[in-house]
C-alpha atoms as a PDB file:
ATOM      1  CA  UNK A   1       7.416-136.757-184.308  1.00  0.00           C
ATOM      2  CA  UNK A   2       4.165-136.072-182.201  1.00  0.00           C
ATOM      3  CA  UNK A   3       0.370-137.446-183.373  1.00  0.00           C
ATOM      4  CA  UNK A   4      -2.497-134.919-182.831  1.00  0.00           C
ATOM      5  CA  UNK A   5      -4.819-136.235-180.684  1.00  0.00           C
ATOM      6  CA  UNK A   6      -8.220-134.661-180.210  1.00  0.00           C
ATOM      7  CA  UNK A   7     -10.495-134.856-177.202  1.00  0.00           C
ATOM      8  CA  UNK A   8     -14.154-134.173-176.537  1.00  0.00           C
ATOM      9  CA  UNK A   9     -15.265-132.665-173.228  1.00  0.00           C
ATOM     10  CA  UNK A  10     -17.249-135.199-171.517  1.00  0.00           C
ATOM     11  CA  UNK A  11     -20.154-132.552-170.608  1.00  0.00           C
ATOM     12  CA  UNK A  12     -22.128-130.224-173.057  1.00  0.00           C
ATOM     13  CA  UNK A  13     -20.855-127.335-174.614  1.00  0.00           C
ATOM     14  CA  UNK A  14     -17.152-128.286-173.214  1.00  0.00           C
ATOM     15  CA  UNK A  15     -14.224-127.095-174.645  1.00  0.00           C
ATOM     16  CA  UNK A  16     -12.083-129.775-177.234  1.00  0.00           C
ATOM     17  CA  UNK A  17      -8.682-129.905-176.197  1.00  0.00           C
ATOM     18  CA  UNK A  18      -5.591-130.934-178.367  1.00  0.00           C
ATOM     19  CA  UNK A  19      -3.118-133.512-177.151  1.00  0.00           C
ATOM     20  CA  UNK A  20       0.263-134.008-178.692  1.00  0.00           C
ATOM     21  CA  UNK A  21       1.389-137.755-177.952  1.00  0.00           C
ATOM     22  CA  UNK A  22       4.764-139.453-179.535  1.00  0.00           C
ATOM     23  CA  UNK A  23       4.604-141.840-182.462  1.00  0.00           C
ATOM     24  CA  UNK A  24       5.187-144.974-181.291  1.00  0.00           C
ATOM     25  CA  UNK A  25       6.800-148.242-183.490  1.00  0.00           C
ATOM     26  CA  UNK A  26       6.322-151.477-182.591  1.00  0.00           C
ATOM     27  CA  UNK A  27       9.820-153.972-183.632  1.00  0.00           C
ATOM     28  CA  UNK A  28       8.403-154.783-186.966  1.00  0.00           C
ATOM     29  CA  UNK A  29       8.241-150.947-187.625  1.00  0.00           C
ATOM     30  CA  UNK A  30      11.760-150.188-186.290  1.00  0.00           C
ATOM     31  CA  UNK A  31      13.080-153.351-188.254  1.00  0.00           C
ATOM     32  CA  UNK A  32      11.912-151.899-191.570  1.00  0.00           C
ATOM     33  CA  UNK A  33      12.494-148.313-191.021  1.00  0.00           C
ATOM     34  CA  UNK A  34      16.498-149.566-189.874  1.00  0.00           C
ATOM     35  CA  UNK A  35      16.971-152.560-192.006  1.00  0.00           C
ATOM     36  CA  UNK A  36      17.795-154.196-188.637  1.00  0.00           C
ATOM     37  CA  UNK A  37      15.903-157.718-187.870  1.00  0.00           C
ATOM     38  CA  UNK A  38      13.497-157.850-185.632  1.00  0.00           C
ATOM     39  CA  UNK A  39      15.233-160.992-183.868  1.00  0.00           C
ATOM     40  CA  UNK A  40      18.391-158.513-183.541  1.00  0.00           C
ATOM     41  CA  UNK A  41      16.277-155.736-181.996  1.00  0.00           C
ATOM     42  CA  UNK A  42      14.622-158.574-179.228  1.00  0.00           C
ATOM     43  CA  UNK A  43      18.710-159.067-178.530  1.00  0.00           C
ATOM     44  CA  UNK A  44      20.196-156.080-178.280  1.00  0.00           C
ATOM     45  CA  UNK A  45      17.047-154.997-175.698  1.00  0.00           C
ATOM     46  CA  UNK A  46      18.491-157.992-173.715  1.00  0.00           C
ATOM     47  CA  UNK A  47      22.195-156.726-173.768  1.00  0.00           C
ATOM     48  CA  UNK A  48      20.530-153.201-172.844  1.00  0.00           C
ATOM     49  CA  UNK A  49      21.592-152.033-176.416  1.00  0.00           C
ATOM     50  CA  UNK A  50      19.609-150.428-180.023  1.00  0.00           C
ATOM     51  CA  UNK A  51      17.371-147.706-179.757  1.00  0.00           C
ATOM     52  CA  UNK A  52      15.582-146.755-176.290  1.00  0.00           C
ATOM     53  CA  UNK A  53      12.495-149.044-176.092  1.00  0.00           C
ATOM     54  CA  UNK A  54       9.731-149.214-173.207  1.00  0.00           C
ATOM     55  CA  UNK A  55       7.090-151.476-172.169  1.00  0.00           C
ATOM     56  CA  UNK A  56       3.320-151.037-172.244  1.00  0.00           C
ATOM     57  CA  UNK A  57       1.221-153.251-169.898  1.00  0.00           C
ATOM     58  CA  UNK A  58       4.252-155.156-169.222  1.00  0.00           C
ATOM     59  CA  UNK A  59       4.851-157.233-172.186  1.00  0.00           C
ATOM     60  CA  UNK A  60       4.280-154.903-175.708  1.00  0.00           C
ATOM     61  CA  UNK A  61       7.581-153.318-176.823  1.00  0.00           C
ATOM     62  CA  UNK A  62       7.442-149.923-178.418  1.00  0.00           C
ATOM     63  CA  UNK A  63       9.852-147.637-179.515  1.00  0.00           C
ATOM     64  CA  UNK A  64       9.439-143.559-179.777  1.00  0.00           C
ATOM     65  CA  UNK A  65      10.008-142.715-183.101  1.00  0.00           C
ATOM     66  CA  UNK A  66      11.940-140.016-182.211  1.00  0.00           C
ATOM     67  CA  UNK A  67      14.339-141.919-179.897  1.00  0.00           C
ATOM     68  CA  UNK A  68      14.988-143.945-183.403  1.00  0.00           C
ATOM     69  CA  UNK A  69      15.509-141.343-185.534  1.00  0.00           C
ATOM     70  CA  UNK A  70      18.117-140.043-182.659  1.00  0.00           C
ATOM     71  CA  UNK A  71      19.850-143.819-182.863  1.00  0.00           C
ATOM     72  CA  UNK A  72      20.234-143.277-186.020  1.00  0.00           C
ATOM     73  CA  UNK A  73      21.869-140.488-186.345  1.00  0.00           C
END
């Protein structure tokens, strides 16, 4: 699943522009869209297990919606 994201030129009369960017769940999210705890997601990212998860600045966990919805299945 992709979000819409609009964009404004930065000068007069420029042209918006239309980025597609993934949905991204933090653990709570995935926990309630799985039924899997959040404590259980935290472990199997240390056992390199679960759905594909990432970093942002180092220390927030996300998860592409997608990549979950591919677990999953």
């Amino acid at each position: 699943m992709k979000t819409a994201i609009r964009c404004l030129g930065s000068q007069a009369g420029a042209e918006r522009s239309t980025i597609l960017a993934p949905v991204l769940l933090s653990a709570d999210q995935v926990s309630q869209l799985t039924g899997v705890a959040a404590a259980t997601l935290a472990t199997w990212r240390s056992r390199g297990g679960g759905p594909r998860w990432f970093k942002l600045g180092g220390k927030i966990v996300r998860y592409k919606y997608d990549d979950v919805l591919s677990w999953i299945e």
